[in-house]
N, C-alpha and C. Protein backbone atom coordinates (compact mmCIF):
# COMPACT_ATOMS: atom_id res chain seq x y z
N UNK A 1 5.94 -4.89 -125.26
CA UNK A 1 6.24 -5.54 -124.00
C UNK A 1 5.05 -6.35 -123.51
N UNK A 2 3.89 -5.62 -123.88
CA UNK A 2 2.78 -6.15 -123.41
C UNK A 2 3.00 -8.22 -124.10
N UNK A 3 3.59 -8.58 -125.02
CA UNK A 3 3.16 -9.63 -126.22
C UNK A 3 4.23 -10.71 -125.39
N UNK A 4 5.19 -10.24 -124.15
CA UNK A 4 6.21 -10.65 -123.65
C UNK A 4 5.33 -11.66 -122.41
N UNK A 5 5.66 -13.35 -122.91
CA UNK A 5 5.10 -13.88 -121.58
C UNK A 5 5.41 -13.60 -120.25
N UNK A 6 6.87 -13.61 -120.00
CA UNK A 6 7.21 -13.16 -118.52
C UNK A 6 8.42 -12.20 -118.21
N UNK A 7 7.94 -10.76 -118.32
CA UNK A 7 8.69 -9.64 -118.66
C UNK A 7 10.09 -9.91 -117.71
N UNK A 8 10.01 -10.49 -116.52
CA UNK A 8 11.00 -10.69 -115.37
C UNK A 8 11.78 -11.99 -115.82
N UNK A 9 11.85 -12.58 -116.78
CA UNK A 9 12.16 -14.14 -116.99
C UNK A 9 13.79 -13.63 -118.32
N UNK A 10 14.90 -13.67 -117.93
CA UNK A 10 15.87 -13.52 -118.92
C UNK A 10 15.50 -12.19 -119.62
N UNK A 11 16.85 -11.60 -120.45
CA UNK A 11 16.65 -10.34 -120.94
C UNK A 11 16.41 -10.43 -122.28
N UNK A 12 16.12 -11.52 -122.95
CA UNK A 12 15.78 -11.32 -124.59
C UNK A 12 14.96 -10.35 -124.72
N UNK A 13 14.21 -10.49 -124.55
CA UNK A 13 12.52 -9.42 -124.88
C UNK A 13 13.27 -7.83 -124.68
N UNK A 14 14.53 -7.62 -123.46
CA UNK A 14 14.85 -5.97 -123.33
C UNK A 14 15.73 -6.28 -124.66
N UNK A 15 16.41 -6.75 -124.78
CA UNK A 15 17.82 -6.90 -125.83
C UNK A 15 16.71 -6.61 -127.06
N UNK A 16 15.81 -7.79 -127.34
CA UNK A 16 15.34 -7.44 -128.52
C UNK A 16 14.58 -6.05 -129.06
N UNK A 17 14.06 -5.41 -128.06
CA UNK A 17 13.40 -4.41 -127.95
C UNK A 17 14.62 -3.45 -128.25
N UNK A 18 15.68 -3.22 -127.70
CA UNK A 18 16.59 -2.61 -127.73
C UNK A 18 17.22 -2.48 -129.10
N UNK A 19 17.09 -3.69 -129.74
CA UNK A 19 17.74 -3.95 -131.47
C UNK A 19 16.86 -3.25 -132.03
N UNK A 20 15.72 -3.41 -131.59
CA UNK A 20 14.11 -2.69 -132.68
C UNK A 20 14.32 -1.28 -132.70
N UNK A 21 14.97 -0.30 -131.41
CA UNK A 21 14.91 0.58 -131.83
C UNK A 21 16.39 1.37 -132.11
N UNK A 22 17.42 0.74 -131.61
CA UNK A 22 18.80 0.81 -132.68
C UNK A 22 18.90 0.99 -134.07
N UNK A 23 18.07 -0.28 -134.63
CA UNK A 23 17.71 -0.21 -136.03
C UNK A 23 17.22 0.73 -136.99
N UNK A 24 15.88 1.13 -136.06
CA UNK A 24 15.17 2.41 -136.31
C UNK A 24 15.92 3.62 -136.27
N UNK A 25 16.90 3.83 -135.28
CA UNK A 25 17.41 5.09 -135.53
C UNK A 25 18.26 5.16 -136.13
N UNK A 26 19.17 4.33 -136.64
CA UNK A 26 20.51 4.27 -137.06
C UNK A 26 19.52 4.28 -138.93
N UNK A 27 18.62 3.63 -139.08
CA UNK A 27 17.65 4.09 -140.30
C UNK A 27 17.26 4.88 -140.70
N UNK A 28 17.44 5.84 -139.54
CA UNK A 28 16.81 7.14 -139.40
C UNK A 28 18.21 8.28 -139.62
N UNK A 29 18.71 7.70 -139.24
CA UNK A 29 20.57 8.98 -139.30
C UNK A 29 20.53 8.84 -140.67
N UNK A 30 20.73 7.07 -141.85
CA UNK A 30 21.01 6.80 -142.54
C UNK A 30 20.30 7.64 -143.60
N UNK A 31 18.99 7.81 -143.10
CA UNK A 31 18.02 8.79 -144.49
C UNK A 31 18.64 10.04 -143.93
N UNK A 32 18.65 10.55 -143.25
CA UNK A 32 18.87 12.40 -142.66
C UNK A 32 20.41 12.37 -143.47
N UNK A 33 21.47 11.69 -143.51
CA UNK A 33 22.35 11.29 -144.01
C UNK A 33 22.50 11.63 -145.76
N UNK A 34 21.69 10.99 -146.16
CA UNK A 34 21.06 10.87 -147.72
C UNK A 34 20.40 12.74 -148.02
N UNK A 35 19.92 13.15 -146.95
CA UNK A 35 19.51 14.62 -147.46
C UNK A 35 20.98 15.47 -147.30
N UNK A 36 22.02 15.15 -147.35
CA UNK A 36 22.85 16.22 -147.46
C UNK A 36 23.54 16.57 -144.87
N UNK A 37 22.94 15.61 -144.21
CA UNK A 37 23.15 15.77 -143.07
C UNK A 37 22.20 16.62 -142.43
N UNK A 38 22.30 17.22 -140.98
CA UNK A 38 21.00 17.66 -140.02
C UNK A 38 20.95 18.80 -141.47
N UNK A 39 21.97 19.72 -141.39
CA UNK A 39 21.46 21.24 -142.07
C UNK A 39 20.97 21.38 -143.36
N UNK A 40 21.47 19.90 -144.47
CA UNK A 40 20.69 19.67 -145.94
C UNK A 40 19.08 19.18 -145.38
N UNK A 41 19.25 18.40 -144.39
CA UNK A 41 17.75 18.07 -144.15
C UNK A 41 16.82 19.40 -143.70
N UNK A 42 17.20 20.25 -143.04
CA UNK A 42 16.89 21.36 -142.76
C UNK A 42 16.09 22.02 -143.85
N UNK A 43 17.08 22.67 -144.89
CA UNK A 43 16.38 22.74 -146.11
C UNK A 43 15.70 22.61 -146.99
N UNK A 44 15.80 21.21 -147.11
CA UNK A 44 14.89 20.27 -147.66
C UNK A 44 13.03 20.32 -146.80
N UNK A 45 13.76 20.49 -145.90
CA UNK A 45 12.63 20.55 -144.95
C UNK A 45 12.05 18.67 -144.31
N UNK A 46 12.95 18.28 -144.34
CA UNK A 46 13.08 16.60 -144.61
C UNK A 46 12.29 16.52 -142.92
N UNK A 47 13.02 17.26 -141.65
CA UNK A 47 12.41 16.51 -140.67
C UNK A 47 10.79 17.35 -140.54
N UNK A 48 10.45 18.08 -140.81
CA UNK A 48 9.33 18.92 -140.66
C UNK A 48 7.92 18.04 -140.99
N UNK A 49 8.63 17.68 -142.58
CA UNK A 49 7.97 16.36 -143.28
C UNK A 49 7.53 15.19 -142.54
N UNK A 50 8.69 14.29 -141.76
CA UNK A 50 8.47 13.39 -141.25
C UNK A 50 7.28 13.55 -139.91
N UNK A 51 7.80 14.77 -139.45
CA UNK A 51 6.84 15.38 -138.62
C UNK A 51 5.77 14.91 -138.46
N UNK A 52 4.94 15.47 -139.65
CA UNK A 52 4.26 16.03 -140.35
C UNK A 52 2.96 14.61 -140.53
N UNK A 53 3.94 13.56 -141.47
CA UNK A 53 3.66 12.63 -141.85
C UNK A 53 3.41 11.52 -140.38
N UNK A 54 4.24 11.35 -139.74
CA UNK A 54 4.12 10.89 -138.53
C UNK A 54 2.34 10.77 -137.65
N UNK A 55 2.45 12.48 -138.26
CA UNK A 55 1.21 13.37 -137.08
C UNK A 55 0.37 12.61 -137.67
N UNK A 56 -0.14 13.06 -138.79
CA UNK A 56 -1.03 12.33 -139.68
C UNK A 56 -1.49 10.42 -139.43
N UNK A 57 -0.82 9.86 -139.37
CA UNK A 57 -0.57 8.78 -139.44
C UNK A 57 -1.06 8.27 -137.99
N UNK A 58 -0.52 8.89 -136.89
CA UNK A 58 -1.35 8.63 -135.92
C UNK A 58 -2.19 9.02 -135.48
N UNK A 59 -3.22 9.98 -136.05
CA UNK A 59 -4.61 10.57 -136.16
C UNK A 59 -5.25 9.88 -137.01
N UNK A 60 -4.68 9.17 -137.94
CA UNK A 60 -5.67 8.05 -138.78
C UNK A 60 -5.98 7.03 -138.07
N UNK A 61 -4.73 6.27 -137.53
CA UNK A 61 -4.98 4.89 -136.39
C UNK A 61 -5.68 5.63 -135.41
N UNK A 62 -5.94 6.58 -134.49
CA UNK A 62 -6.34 6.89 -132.87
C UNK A 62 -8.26 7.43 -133.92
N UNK A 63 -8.07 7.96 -135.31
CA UNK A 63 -9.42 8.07 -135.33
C UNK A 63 -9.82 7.07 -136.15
N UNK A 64 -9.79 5.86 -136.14
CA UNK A 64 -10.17 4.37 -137.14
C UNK A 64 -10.04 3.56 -136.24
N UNK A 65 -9.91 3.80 -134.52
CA UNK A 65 -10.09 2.63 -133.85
C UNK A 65 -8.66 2.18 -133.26
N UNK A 66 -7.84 1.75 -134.80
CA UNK A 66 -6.57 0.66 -135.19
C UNK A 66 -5.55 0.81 -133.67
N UNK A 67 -5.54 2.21 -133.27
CA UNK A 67 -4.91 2.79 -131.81
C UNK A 67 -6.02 3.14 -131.03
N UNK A 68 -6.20 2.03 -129.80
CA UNK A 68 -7.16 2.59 -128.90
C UNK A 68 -6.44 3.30 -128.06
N UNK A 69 -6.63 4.25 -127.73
CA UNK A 69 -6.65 5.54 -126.48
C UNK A 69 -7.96 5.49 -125.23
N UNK A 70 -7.69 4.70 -124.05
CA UNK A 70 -8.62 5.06 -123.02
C UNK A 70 -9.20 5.87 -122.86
N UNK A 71 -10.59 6.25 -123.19
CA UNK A 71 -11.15 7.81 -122.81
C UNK A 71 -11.31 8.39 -124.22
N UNK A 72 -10.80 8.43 -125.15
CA UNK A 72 -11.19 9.11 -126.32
C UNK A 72 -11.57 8.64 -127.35
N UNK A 73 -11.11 6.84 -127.50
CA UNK A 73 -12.17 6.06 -128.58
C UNK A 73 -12.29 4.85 -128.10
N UNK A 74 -11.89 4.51 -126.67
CA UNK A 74 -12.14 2.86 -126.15
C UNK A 74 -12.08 3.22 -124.81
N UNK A 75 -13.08 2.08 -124.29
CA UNK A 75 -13.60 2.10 -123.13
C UNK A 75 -14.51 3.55 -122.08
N UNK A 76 -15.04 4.24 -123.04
CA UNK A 76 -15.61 5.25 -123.09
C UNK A 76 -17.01 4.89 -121.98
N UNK A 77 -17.29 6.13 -121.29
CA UNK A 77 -18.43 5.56 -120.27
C UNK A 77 -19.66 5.60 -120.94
N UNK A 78 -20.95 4.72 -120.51
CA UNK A 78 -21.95 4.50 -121.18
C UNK A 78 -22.36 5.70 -121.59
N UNK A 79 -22.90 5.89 -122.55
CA UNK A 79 -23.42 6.71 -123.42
C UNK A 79 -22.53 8.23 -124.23
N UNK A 80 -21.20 7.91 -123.89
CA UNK A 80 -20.54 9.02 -124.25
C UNK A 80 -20.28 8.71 -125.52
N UNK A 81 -19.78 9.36 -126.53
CA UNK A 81 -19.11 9.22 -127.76
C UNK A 81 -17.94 9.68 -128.13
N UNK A 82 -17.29 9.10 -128.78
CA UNK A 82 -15.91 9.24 -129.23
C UNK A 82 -15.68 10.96 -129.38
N UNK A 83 -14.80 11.78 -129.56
CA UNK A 83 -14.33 13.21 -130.25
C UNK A 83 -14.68 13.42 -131.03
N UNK A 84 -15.43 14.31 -131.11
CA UNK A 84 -15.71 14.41 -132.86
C UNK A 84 -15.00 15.18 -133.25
N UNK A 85 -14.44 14.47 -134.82
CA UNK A 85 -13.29 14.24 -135.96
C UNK A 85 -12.42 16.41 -135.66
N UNK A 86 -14.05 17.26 -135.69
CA UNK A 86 -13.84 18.86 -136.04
C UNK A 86 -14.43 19.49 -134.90
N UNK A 87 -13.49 19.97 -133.86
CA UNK A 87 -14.09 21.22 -132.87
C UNK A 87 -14.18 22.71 -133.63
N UNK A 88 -15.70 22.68 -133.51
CA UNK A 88 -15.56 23.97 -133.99
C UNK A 88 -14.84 24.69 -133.72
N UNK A 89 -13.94 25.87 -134.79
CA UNK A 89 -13.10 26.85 -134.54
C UNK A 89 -14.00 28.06 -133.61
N UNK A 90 -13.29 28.44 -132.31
CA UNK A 90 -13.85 29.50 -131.43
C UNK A 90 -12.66 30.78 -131.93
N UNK A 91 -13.21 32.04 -132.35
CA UNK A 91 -12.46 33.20 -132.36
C UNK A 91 -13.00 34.17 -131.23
N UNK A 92 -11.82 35.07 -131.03
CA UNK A 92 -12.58 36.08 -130.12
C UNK A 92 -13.23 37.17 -130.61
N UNK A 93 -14.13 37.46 -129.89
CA UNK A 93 -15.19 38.28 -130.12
C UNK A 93 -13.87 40.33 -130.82
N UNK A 94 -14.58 41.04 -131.17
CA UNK A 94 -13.75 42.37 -131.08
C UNK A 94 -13.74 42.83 -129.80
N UNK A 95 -14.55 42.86 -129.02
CA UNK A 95 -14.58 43.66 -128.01
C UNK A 95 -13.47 42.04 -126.93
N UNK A 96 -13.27 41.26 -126.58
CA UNK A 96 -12.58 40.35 -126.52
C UNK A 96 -11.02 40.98 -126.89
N UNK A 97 -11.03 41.34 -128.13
CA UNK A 97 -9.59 41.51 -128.76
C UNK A 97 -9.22 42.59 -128.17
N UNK A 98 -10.51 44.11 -127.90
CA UNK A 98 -9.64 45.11 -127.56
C UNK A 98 -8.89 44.78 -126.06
N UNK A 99 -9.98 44.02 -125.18
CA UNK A 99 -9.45 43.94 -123.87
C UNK A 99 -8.36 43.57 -123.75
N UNK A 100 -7.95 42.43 -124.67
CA UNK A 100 -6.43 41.41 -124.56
C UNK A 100 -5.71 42.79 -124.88
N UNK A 101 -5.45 43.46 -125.96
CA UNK A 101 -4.98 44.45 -126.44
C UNK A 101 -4.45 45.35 -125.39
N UNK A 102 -6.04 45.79 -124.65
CA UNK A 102 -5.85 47.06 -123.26
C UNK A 102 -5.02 46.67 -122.27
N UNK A 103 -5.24 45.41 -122.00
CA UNK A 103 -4.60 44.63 -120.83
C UNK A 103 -2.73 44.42 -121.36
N UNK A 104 -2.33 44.04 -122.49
CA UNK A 104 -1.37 44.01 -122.44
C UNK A 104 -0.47 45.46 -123.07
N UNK A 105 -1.45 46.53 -123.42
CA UNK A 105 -0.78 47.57 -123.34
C UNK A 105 -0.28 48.44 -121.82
N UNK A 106 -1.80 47.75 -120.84
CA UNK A 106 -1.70 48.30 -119.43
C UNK A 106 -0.12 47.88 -118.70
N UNK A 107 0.13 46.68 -119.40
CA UNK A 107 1.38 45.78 -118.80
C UNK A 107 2.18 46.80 -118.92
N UNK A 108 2.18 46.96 -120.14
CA UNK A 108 3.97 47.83 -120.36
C UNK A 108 3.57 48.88 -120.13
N UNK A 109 2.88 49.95 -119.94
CA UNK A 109 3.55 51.19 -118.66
C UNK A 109 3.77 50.74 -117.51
N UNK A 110 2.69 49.75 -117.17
CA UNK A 110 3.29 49.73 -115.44
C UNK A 110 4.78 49.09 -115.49
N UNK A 111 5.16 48.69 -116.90
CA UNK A 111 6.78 48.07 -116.36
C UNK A 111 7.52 48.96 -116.95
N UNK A 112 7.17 49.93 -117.63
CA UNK A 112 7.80 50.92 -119.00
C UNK A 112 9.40 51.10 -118.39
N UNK A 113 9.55 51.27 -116.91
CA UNK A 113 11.05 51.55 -116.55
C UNK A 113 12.20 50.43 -116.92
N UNK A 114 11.26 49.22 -116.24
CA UNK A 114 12.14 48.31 -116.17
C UNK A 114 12.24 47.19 -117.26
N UNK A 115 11.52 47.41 -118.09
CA UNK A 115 11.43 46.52 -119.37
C UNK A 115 12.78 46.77 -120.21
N UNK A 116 12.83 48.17 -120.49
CA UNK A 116 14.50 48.18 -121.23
C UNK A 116 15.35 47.53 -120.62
N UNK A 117 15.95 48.01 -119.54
CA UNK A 117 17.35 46.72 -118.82
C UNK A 117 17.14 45.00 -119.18
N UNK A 118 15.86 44.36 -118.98
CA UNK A 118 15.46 43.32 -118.97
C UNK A 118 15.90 42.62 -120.04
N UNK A 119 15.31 43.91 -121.21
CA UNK A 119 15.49 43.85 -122.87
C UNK A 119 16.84 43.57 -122.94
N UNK A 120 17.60 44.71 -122.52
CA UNK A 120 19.17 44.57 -122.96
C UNK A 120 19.31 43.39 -122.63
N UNK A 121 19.48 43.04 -121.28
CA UNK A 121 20.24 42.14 -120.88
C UNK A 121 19.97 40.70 -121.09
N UNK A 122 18.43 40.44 -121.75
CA UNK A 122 17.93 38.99 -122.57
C UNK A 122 19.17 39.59 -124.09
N UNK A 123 19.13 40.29 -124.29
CA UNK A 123 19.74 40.86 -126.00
C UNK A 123 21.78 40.22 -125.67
N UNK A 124 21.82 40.55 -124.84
CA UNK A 124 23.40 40.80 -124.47
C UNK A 124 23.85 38.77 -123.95
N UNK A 125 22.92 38.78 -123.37
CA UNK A 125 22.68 37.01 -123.19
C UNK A 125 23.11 36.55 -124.20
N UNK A 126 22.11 36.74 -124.80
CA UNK A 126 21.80 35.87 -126.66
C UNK A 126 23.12 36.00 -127.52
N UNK A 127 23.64 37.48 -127.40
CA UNK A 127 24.55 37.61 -127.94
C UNK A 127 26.07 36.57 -127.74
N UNK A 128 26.05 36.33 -126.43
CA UNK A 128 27.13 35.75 -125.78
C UNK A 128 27.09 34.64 -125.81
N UNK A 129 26.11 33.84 -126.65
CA UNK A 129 25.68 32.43 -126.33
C UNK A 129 25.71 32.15 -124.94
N UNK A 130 25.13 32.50 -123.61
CA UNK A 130 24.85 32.29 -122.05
C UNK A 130 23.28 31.64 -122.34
N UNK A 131 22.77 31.62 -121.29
CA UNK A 131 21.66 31.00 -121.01
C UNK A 131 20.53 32.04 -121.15
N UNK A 132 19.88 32.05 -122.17
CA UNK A 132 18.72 32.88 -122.27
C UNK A 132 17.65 32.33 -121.43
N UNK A 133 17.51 31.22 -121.03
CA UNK A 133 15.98 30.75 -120.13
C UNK A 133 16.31 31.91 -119.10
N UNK A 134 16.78 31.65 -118.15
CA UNK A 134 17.55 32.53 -116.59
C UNK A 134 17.26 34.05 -117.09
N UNK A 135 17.61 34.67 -118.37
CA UNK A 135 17.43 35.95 -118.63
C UNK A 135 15.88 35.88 -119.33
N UNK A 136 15.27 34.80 -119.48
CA UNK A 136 13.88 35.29 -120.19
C UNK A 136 12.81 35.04 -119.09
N UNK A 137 13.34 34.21 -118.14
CA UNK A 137 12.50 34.30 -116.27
C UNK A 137 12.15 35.65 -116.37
N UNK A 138 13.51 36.05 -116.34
CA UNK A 138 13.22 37.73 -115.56
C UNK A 138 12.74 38.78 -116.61
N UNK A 139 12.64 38.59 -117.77
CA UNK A 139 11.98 39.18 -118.65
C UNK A 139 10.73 39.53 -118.57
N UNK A 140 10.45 38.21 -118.86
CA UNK A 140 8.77 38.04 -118.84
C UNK A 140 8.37 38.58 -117.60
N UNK A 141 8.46 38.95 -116.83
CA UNK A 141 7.80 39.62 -115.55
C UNK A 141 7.85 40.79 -115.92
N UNK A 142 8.46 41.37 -116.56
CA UNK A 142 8.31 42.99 -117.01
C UNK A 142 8.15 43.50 -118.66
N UNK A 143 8.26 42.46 -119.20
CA UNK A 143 7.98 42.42 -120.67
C UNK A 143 7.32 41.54 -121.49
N UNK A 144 6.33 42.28 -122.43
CA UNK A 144 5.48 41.56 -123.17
C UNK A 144 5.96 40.41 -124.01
N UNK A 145 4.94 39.83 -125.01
CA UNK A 145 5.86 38.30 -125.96
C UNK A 145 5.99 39.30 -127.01
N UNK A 146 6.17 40.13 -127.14
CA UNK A 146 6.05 41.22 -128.66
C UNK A 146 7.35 41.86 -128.41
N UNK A 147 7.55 42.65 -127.05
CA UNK A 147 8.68 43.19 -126.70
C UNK A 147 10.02 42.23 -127.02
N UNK A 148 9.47 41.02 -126.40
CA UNK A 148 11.03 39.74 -126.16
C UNK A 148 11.17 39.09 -127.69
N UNK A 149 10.26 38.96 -128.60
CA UNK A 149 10.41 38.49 -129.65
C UNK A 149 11.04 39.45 -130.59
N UNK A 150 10.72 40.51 -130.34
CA UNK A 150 11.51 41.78 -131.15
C UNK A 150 13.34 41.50 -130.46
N UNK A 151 13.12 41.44 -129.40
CA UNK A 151 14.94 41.67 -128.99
C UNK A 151 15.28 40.46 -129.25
N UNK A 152 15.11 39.56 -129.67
CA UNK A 152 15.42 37.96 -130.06
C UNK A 152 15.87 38.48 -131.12
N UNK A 153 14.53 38.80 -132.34
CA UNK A 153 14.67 38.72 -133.38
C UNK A 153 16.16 39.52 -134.17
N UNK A 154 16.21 40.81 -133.05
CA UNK A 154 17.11 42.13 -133.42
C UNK A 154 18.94 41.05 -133.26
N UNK A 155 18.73 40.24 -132.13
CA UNK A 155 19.76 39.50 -132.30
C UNK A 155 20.05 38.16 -132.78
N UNK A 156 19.25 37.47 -133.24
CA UNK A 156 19.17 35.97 -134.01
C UNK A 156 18.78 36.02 -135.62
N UNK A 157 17.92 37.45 -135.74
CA UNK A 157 17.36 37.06 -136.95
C UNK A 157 16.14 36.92 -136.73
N UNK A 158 15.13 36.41 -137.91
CA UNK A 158 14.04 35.49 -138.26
C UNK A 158 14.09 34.61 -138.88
N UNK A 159 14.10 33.12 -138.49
CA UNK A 159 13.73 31.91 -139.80
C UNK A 159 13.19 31.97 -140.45
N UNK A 160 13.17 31.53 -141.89
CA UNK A 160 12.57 31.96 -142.96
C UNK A 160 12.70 30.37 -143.68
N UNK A 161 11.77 30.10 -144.02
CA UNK A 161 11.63 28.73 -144.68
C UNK A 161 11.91 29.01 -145.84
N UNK A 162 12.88 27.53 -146.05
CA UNK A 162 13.14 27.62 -147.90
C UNK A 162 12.29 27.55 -148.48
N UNK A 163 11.93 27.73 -149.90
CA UNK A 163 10.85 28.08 -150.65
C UNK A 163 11.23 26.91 -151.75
C-alpha cells in the first residue's frame, strides 16, 4: 500500500491487493488439496512444514536487514545494537525448581476439595462438545496445568505425530 500514489484516489490498488491475496489462498487450498485435504495434510505434516518454513524465512529477512523492524534492526537509538542472533539459554536454578514445585503442590491442598467437581465438570464439557473455555475459567482457579491436562487428556486422548 505503501508503493500506492494516492491510497484515497479510485479502488484499483484495494481490488488489486485483494486479487494478490485471493490468488495466494486459493494456491494455498490448491496445494493442501494435492496432500490428500486438511486431514492428509495433517499427516503429512504439510501445514506444520509450511509453518515452519515460513518462520525461518522471516528470521532470515528481519536478521539480514532485507525486513526492517523499528527498534530491532532499523532506526535503532545511537549506540544501541541490533539483537543478538543467540540469547543465552537461562535454566532454573534446583533450589528455583523445588520452590515452583512447593508452590504448586501448596496450590492443590488449599483447593484439594474443590478441584475434583471442577475436574469433572471441564471432563463432562469436553465430552459433550460445550464450551470448554467457560469450564476451564473456573478450573484454573482451583486446579493445576497437570491436573487439567490429565482430564483433557483422559477425554480427548494425546496427539501423537505421525512418524
Amino acid at each position: 500500500m505503501a508503493r500506492g500514489e494516492n491510497l484515497l484516489q479510485g479502488s484499483f490498488l484495494i481490488e488489486e491487493l485483494t486479487d494478490l491475496v485471493e490468488e495466494a489462498v486459493l494456491a494455498e487450498f490448491e496445494r493442501l488439496d494435492q496432500q490428500g485435504g486438511v486431514l492428509g495434510a495433517m499427516e503429512l505434516q504439510y501445514q506444520r512444514s509450511r509453518i515452519q518454513e515460513e518462520s525461518r524465512r522471516y528470521e532470515r529477512r528481519k536478521d539480514s536487514g532485507e525486513l526492517p523492524i523499528v527498534g530491532v534492526n532499523a532506526f535503532l537509538k545511537d549506540g544501541e545494537e541490533p539483537l543478538p542472533e543467540r540469547l543465552p539459554l537461562a535454566r532454573a536454578t534446583p533450589q528455583e525448581k523445588r520452590q515452583r514445585i512447593a508452590a504448586v503442590r501448596a496450590f492443590q491442598r488449599r483447593h484439594q476439595e474443590e478441584a475434583p467437581a471442577a475436574l469433572a465438570q471441564l471432563r463432562q464439557v469436553a465430552l459433550s462438545g460445550g464450551n470448554t473455555f467457560a469450564a476451564l475459567l473456573e478450573c484454573v482457579r482451583v486446579a493445576s496445568l497437570g491436573q487439567i491436562t490429565r482430564a483433557l487428556r483422559a477425554v480427548g486422548g494425546q496427539y501423537r505425530r505421525a512418524m
